[in-house]
N, C-alpha and C. Protein backbone atom coordinates (compact mmCIF):
# COMPACT_ATOMS: atom_id res chain seq x y z
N UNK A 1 42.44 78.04 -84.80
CA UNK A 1 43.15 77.43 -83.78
C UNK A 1 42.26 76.79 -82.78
N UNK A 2 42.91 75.51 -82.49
CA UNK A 2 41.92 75.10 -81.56
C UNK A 2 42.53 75.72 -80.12
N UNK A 3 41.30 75.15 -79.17
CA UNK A 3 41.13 75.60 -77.72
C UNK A 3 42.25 74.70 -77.41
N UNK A 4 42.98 74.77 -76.25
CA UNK A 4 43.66 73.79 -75.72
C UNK A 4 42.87 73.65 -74.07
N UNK A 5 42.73 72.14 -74.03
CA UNK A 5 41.32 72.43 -72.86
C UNK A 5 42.43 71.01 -71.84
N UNK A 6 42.42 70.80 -70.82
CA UNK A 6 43.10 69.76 -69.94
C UNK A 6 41.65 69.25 -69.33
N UNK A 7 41.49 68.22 -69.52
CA UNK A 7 40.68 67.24 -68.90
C UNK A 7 41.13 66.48 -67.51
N UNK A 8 42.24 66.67 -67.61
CA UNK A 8 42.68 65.68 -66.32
C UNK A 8 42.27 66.35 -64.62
N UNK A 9 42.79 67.39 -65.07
CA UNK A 9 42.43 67.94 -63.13
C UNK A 9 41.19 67.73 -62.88
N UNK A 10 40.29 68.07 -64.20
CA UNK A 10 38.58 67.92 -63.94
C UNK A 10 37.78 66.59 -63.30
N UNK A 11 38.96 65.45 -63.98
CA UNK A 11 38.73 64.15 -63.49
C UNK A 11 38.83 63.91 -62.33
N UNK A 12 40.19 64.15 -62.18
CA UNK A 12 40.50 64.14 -61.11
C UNK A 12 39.65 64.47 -59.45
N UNK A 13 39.27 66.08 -59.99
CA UNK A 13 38.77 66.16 -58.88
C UNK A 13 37.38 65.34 -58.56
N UNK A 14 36.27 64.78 -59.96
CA UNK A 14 35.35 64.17 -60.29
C UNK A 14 35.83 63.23 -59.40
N UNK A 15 36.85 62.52 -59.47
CA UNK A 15 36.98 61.12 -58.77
C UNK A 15 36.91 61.59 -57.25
N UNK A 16 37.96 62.09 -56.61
CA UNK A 16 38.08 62.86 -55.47
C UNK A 16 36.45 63.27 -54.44
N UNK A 17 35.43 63.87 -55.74
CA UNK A 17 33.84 64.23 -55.30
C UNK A 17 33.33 63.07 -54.77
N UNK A 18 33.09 62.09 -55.79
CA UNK A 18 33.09 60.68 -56.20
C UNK A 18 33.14 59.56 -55.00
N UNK A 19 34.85 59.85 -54.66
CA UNK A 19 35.22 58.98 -53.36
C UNK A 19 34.45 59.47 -51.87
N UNK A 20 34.84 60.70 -52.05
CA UNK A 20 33.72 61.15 -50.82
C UNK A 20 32.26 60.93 -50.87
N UNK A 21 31.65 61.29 -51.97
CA UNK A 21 30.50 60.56 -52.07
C UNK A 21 30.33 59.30 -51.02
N UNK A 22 31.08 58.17 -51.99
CA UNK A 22 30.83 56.77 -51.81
C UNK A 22 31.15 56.72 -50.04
N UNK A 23 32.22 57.32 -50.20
CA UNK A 23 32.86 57.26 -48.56
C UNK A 23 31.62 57.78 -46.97
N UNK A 24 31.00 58.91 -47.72
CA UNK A 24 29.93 59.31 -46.74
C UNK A 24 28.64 58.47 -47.09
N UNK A 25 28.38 57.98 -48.10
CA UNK A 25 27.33 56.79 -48.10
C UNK A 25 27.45 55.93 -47.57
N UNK A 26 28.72 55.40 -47.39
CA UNK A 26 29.23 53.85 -46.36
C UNK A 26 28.94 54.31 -44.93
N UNK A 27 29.48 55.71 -44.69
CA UNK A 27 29.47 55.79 -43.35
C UNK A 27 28.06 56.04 -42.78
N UNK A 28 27.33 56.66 -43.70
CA UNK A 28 25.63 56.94 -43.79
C UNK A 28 24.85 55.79 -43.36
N UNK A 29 25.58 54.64 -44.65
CA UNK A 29 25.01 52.83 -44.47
C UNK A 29 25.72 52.76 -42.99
N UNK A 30 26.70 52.69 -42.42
CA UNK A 30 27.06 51.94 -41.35
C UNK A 30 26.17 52.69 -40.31
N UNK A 31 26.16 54.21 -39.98
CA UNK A 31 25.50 54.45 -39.00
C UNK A 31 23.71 54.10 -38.95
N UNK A 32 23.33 53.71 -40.25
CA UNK A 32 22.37 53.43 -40.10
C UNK A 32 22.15 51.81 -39.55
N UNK A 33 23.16 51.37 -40.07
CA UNK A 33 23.12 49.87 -39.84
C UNK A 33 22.78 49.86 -38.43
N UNK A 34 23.95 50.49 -37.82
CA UNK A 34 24.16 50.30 -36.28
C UNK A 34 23.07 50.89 -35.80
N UNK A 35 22.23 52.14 -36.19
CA UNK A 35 20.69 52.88 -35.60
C UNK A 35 20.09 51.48 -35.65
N UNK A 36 19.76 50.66 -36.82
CA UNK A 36 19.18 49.43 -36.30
C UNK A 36 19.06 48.50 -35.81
N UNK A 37 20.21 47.84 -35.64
CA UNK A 37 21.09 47.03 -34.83
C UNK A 37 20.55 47.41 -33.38
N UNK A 38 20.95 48.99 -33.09
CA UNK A 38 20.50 49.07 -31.69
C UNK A 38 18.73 49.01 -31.52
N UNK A 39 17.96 49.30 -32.84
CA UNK A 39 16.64 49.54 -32.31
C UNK A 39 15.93 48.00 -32.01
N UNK A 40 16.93 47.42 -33.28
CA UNK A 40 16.01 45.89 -32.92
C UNK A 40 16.75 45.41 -31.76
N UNK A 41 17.69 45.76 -31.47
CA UNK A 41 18.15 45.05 -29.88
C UNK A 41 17.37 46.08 -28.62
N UNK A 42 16.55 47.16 -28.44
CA UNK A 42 16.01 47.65 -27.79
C UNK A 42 14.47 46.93 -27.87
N UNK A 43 14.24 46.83 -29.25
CA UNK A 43 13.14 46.35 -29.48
C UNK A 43 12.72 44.65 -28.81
N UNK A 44 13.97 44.30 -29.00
CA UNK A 44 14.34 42.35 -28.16
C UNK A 44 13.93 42.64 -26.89
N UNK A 45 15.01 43.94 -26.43
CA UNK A 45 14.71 44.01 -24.73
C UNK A 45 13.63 43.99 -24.46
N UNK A 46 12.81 45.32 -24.85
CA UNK A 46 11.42 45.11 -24.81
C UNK A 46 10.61 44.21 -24.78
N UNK A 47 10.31 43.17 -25.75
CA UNK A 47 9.70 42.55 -26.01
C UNK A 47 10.14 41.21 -24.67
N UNK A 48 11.27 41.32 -24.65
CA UNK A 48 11.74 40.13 -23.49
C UNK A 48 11.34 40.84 -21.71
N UNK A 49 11.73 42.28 -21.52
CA UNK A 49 11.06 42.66 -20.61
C UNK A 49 9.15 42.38 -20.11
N UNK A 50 8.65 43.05 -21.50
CA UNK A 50 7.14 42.29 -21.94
C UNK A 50 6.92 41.03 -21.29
N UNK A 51 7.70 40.05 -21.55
CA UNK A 51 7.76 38.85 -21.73
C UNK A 51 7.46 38.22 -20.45
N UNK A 52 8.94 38.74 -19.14
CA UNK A 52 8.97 38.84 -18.32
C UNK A 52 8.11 38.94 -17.14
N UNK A 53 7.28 40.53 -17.55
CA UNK A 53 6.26 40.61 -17.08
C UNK A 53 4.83 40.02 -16.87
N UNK A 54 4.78 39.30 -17.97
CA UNK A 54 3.36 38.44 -18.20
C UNK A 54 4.20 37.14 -17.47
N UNK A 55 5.87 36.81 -17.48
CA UNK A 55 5.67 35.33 -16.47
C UNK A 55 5.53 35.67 -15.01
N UNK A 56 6.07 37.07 -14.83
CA UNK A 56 5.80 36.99 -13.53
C UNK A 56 4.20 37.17 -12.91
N UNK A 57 3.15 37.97 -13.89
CA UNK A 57 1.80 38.02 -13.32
C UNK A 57 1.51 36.38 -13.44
N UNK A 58 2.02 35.90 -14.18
CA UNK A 58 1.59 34.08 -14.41
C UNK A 58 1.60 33.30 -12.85
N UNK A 59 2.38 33.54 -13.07
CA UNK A 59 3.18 33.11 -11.64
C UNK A 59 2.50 33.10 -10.30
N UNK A 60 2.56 34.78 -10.26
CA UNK A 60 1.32 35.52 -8.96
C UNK A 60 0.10 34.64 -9.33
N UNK A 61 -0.65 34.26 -10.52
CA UNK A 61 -1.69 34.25 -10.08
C UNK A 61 -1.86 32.66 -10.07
N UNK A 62 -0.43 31.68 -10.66
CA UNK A 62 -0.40 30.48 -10.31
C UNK A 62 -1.00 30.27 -8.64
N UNK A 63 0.27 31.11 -7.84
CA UNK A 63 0.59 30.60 -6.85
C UNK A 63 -1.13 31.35 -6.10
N UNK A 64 -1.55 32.07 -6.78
CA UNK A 64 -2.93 32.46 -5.65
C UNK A 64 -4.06 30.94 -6.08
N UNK A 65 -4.01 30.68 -7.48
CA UNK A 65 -4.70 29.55 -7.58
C UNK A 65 -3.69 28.01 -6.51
N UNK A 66 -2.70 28.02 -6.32
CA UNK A 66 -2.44 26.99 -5.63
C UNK A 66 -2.92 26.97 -4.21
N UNK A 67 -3.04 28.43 -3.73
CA UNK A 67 -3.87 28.35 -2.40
C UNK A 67 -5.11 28.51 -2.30
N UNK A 68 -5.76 28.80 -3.29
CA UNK A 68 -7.31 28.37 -3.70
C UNK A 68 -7.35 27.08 -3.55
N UNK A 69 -6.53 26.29 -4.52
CA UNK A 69 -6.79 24.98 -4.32
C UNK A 69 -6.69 23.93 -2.76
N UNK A 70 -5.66 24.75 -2.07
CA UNK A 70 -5.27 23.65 -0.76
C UNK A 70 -6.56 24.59 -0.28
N UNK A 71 -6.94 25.53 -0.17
CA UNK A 71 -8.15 25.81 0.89
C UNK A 71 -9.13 25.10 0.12
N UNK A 72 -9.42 24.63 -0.89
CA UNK A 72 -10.50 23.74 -1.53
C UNK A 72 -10.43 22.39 -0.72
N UNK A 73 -9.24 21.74 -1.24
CA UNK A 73 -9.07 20.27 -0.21
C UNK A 73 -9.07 20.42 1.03
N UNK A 74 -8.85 21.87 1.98
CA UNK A 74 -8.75 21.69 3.51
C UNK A 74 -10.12 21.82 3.36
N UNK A 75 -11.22 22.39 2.44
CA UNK A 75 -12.53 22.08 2.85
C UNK A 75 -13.66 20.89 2.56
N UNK A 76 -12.65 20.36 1.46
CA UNK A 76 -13.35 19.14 1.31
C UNK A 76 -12.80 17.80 1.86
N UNK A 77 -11.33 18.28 2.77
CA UNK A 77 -11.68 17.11 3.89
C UNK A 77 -12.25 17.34 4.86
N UNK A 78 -12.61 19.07 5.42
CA UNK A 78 -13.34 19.30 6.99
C UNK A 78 -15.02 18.35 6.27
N UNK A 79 -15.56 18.51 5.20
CA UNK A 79 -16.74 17.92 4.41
C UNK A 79 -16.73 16.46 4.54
N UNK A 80 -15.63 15.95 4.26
CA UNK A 80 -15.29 14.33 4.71
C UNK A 80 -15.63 14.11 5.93
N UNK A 81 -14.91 14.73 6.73
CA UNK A 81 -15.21 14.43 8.08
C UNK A 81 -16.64 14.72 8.74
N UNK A 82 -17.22 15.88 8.89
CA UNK A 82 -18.25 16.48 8.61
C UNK A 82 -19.26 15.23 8.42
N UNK A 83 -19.05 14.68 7.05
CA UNK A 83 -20.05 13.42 6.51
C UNK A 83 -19.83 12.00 7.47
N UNK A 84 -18.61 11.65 7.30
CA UNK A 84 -18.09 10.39 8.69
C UNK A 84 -19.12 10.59 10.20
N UNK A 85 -18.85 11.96 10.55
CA UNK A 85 -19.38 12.21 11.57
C UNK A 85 -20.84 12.54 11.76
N UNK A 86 -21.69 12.31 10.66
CA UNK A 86 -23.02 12.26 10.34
C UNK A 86 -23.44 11.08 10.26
N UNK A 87 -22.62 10.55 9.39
CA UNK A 87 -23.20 9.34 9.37
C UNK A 87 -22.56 8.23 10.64
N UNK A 88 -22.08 8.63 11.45
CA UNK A 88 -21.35 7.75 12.76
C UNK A 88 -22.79 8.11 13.43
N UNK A 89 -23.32 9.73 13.82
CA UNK A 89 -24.56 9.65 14.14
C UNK A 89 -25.77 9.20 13.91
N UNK A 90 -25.83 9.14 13.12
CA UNK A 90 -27.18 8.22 12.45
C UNK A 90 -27.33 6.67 12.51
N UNK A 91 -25.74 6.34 12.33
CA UNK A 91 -25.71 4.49 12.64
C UNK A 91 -26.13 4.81 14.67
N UNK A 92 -25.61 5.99 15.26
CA UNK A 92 -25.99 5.35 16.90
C UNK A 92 -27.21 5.85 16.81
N UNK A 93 -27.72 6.62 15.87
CA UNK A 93 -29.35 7.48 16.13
C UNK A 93 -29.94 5.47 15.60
N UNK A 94 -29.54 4.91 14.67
CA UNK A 94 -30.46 4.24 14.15
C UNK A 94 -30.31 2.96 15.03
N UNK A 95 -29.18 2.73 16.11
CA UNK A 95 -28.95 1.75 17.00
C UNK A 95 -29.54 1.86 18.51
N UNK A 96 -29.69 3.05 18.57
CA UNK A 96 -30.15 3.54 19.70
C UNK A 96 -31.41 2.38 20.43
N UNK A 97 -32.48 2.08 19.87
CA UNK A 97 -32.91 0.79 20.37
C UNK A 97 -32.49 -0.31 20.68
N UNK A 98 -31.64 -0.84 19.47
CA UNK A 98 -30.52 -1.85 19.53
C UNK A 98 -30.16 -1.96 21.20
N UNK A 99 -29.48 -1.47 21.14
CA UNK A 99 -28.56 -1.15 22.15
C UNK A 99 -29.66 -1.30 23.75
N UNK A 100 -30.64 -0.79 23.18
CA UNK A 100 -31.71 -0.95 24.81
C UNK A 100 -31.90 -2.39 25.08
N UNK A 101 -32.51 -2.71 23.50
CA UNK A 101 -33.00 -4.11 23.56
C UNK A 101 -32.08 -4.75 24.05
N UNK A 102 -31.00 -4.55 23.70
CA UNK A 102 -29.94 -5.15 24.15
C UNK A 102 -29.75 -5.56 25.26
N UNK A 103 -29.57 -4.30 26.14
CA UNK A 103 -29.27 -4.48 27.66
C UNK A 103 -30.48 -5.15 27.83
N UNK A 104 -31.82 -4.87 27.76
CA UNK A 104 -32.93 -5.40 28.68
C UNK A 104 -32.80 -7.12 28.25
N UNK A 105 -32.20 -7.27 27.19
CA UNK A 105 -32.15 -9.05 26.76
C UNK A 105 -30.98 -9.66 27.65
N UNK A 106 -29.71 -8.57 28.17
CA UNK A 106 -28.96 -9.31 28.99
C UNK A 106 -29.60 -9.61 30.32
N UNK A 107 -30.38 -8.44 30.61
CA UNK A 107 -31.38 -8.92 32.24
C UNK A 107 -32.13 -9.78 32.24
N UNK A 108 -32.99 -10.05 30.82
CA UNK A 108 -33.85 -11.30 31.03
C UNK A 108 -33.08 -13.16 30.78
N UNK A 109 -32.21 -12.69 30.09
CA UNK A 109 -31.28 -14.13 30.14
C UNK A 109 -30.76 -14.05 31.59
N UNK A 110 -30.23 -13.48 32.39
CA UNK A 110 -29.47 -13.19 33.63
C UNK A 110 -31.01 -14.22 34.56
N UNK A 111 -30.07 -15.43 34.72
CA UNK A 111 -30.72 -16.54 35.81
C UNK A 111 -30.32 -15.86 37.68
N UNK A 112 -30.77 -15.92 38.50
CA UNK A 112 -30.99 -15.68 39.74
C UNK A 112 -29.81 -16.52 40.34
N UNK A 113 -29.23 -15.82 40.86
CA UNK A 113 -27.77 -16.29 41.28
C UNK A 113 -26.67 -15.95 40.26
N UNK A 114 -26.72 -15.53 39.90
CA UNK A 114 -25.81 -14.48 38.78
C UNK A 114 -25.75 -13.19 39.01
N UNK A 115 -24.13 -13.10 38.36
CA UNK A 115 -24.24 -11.20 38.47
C UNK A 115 -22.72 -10.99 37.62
N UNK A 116 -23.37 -9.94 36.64
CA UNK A 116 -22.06 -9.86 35.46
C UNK A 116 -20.83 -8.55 36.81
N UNK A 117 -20.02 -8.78 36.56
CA UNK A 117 -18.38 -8.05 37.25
C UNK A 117 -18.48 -6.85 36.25
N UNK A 118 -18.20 -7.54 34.57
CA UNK A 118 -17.64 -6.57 33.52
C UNK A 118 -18.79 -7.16 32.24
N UNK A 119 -19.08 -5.70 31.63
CA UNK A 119 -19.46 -6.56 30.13
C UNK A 119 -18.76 -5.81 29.24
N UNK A 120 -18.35 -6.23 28.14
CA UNK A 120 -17.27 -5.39 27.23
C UNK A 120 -18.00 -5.88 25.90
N UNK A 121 -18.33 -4.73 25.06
CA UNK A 121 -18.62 -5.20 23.73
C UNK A 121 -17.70 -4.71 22.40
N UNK A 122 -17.50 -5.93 21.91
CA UNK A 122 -16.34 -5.81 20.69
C UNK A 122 -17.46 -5.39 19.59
N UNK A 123 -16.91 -4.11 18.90
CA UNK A 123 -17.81 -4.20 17.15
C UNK A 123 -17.51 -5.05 16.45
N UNK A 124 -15.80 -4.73 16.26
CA UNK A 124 -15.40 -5.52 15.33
C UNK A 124 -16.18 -6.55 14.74
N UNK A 125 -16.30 -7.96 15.78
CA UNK A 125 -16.47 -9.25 15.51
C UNK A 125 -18.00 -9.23 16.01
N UNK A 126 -18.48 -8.30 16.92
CA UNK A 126 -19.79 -8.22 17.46
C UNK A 126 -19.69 -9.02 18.36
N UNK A 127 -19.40 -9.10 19.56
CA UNK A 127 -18.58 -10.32 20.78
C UNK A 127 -19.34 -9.43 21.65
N UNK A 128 -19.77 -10.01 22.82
CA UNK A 128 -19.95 -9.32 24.18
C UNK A 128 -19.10 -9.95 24.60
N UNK A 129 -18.59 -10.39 25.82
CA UNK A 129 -17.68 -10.89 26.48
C UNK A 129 -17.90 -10.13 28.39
N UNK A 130 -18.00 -11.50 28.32
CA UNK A 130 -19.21 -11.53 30.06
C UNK A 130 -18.07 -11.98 31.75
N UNK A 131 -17.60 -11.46 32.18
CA UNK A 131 -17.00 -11.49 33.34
C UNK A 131 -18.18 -11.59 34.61
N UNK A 132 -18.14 -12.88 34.85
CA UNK A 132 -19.14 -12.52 36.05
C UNK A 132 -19.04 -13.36 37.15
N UNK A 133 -19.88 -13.31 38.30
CA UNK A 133 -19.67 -14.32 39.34
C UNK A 133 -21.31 -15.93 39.74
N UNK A 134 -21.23 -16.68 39.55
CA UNK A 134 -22.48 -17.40 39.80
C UNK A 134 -22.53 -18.62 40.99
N UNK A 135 -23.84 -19.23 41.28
CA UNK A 135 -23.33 -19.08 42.93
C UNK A 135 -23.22 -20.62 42.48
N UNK A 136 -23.23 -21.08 41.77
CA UNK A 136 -22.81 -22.86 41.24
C UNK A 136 -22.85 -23.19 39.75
N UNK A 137 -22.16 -24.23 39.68
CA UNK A 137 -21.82 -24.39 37.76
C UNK A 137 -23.00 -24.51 36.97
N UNK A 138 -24.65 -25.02 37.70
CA UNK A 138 -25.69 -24.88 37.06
C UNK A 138 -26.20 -23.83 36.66
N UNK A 139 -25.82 -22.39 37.61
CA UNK A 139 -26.52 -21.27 37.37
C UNK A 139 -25.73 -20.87 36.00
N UNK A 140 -24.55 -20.92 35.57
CA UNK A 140 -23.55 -20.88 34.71
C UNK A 140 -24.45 -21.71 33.52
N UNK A 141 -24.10 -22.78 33.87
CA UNK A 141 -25.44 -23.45 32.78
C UNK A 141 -26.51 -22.82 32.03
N UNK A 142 -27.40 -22.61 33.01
CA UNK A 142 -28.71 -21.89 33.07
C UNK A 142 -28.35 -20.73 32.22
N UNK A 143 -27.41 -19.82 32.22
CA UNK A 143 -27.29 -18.54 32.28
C UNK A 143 -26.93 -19.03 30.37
N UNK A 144 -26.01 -20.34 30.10
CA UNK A 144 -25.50 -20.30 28.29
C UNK A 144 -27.01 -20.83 27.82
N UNK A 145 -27.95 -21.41 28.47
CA UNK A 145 -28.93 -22.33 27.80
C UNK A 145 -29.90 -20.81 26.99
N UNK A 146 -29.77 -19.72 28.63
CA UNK A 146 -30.99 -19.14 28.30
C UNK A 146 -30.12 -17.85 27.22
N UNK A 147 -28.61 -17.57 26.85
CA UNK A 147 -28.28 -17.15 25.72
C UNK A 147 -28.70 -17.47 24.20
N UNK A 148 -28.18 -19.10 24.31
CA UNK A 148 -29.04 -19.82 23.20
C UNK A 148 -29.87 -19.62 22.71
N UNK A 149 -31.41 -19.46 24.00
CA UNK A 149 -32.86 -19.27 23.58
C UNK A 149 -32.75 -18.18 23.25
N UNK A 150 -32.03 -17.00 23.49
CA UNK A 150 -32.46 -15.41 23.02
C UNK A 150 -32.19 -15.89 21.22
N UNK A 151 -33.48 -14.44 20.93
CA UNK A 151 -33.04 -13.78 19.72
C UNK A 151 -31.60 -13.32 19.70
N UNK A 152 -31.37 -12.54 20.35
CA UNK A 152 -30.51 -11.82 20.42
C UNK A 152 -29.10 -11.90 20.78
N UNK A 153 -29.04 -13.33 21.23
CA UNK A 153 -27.52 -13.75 21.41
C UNK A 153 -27.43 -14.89 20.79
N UNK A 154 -26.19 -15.35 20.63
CA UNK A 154 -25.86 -17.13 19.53
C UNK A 154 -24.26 -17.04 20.30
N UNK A 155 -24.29 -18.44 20.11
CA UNK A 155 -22.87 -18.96 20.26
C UNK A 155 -22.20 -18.88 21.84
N UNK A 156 -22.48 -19.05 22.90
CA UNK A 156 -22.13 -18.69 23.84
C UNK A 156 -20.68 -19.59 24.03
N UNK A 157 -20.05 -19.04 24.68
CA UNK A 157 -18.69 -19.80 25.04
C UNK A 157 -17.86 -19.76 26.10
N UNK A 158 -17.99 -20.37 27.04
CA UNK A 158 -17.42 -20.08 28.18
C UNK A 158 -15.78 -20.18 28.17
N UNK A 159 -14.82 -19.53 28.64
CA UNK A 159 -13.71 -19.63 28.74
C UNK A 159 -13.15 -19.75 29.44
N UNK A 160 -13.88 -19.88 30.66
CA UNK A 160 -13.32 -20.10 32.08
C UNK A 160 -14.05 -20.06 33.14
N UNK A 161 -13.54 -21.14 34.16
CA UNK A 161 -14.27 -20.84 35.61
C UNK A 161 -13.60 -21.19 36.24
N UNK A 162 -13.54 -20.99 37.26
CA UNK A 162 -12.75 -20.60 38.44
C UNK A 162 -13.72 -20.42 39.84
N UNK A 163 -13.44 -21.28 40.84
CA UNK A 163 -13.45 -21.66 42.17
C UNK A 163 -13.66 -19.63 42.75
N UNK A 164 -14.50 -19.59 43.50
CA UNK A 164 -14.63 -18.73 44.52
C UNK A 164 -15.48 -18.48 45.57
N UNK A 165 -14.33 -19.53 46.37
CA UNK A 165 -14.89 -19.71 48.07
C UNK A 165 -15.14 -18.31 48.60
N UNK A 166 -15.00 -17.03 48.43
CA UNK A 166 -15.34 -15.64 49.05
C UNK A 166 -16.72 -15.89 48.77
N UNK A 167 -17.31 -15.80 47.50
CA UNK A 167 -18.88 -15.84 47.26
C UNK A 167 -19.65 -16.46 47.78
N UNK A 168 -19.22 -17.98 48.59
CA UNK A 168 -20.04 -19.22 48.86
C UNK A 168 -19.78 -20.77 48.67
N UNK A 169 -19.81 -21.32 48.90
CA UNK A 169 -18.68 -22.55 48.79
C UNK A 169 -18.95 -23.29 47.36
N UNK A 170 -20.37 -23.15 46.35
CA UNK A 170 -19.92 -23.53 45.31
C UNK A 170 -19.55 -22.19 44.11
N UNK A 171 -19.56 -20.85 45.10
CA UNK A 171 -19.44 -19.83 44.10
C UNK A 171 -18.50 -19.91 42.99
N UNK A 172 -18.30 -19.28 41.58
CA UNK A 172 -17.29 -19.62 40.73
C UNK A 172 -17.23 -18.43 40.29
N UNK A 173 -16.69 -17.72 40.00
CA UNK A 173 -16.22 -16.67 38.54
C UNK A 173 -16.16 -17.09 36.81
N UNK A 174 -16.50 -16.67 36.22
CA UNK A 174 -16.76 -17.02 35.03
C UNK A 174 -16.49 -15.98 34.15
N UNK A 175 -15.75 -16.76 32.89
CA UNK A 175 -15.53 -15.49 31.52
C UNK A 175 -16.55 -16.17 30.37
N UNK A 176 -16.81 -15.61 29.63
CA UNK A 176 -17.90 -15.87 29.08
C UNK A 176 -17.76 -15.19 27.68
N UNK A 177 -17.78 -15.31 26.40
CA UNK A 177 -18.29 -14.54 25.19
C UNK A 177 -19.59 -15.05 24.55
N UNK A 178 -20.20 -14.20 23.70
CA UNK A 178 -21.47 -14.29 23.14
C UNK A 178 -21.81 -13.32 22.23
N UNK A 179 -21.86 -14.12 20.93
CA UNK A 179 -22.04 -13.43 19.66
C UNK A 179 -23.73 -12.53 19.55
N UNK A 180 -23.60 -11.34 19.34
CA UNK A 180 -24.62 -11.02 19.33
C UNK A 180 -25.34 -10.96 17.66
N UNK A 181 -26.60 -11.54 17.84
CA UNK A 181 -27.65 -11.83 16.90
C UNK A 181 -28.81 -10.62 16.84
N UNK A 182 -28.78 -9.96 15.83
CA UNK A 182 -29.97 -9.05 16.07
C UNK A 182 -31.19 -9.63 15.31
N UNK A 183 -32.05 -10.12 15.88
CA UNK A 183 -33.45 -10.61 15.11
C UNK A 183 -33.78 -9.80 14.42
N UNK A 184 -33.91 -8.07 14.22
CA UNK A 184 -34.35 -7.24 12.89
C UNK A 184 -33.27 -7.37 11.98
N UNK A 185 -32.30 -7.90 11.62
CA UNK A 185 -31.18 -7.93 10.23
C UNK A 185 -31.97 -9.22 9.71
N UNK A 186 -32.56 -10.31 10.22
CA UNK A 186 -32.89 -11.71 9.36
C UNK A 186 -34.49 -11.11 9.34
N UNK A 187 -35.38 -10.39 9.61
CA UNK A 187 -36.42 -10.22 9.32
C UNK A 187 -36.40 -9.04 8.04
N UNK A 188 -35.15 -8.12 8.68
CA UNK A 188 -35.43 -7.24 7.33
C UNK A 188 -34.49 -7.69 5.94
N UNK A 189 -33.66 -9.01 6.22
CA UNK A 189 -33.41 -9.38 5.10
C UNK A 189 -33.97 -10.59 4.47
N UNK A 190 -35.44 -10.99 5.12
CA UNK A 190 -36.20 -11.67 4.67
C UNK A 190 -37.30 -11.13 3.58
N UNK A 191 -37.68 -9.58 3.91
CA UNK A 191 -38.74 -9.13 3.64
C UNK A 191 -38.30 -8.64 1.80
């Protein structure tokens, strides 16, 4: 006689093992999914926090180099100036005669009966410009002839005269300009 054996409940429960199996592997896969999901999104933060941090030291040490730099230019214009103002000294250190010769050439042109009011000297154009009083229109004369003869003056030009009976009855007032000529610029641009 044979065994009489039922296969079915055995299956059954096989399938039943089976489904749970599969069922706790999905849920195994999902929680793992999601463990990574969150690590690489912790891992993002991170890396973006990271990130963060290096723009903000960027930043700090931008902005310390931007005031490096303006204290660079506030010192290399006090250096500009600094240099302007060296060399403004050195043109009056190197005029400093100029300037004597100068005056002593207006006293020796200055004819007897003359006398300057104002003298004003323009750089710009290099102009003296002569306000003065003389005791007749010859001394006035006298006074452009002996500009002429200087080294040191050219072009004389009178701009005016004017009557002044206070001084003397042919006294006059006189305006006057006169280009100044320095005899060392044509000798030292001869040599």
């Amino acid at each position: 006689m044979m065994a009489n054996i039922n296969l079915l409940p055995w299956r059954e429960e096989r399938r039943e093992e089976l489904k749970k199996e599969f069922f706790t592997m999905l849920g195994v896969a999902a929680g793992v999914t999601v463990l990574v999901v969150v690590l690489v999104m912790q891992a993002y933060s991170m890396a973006i926090d990271g990130q963060r941090g290096r723009n903000n030291f960027l930043n700090q040490q931008i902005s310390l180099l931007d005031a490096q730099i303006r204290e660079i230019q506030e010192l290399e214009n006090k250096r500009d100036q600094l240099l302007e103002r060296m060399r403004v000294i050195q043109e009056l250190q190197g005029n400093r005669p100029v300037i004597v010769r100068l005056f002593d050439e207006l006293v020796r042109t200055l004819p007897d009966g003359v006398y300057y009011r104002t003298v004003k000297y323009t750089e710009a154009n290099k102009t003296i410009s002569l306000d003065g009083t003389a005791e007749s229109n010859n001394r006035v004369s006298s006074l452009m002839r002996a500009f002429e003869a200087s080294d040191w003056f050219s072009g004389p030009l009178l701009t005016s005269v004017t009557a002044n009976p206070a001084e003397g009855e042919n006294a006059n007032n006189f305006v006057m300009t006169v280009k100044l000529a320095n005899p060392n610029d044509s000798v030292e641009g001869d040599e």
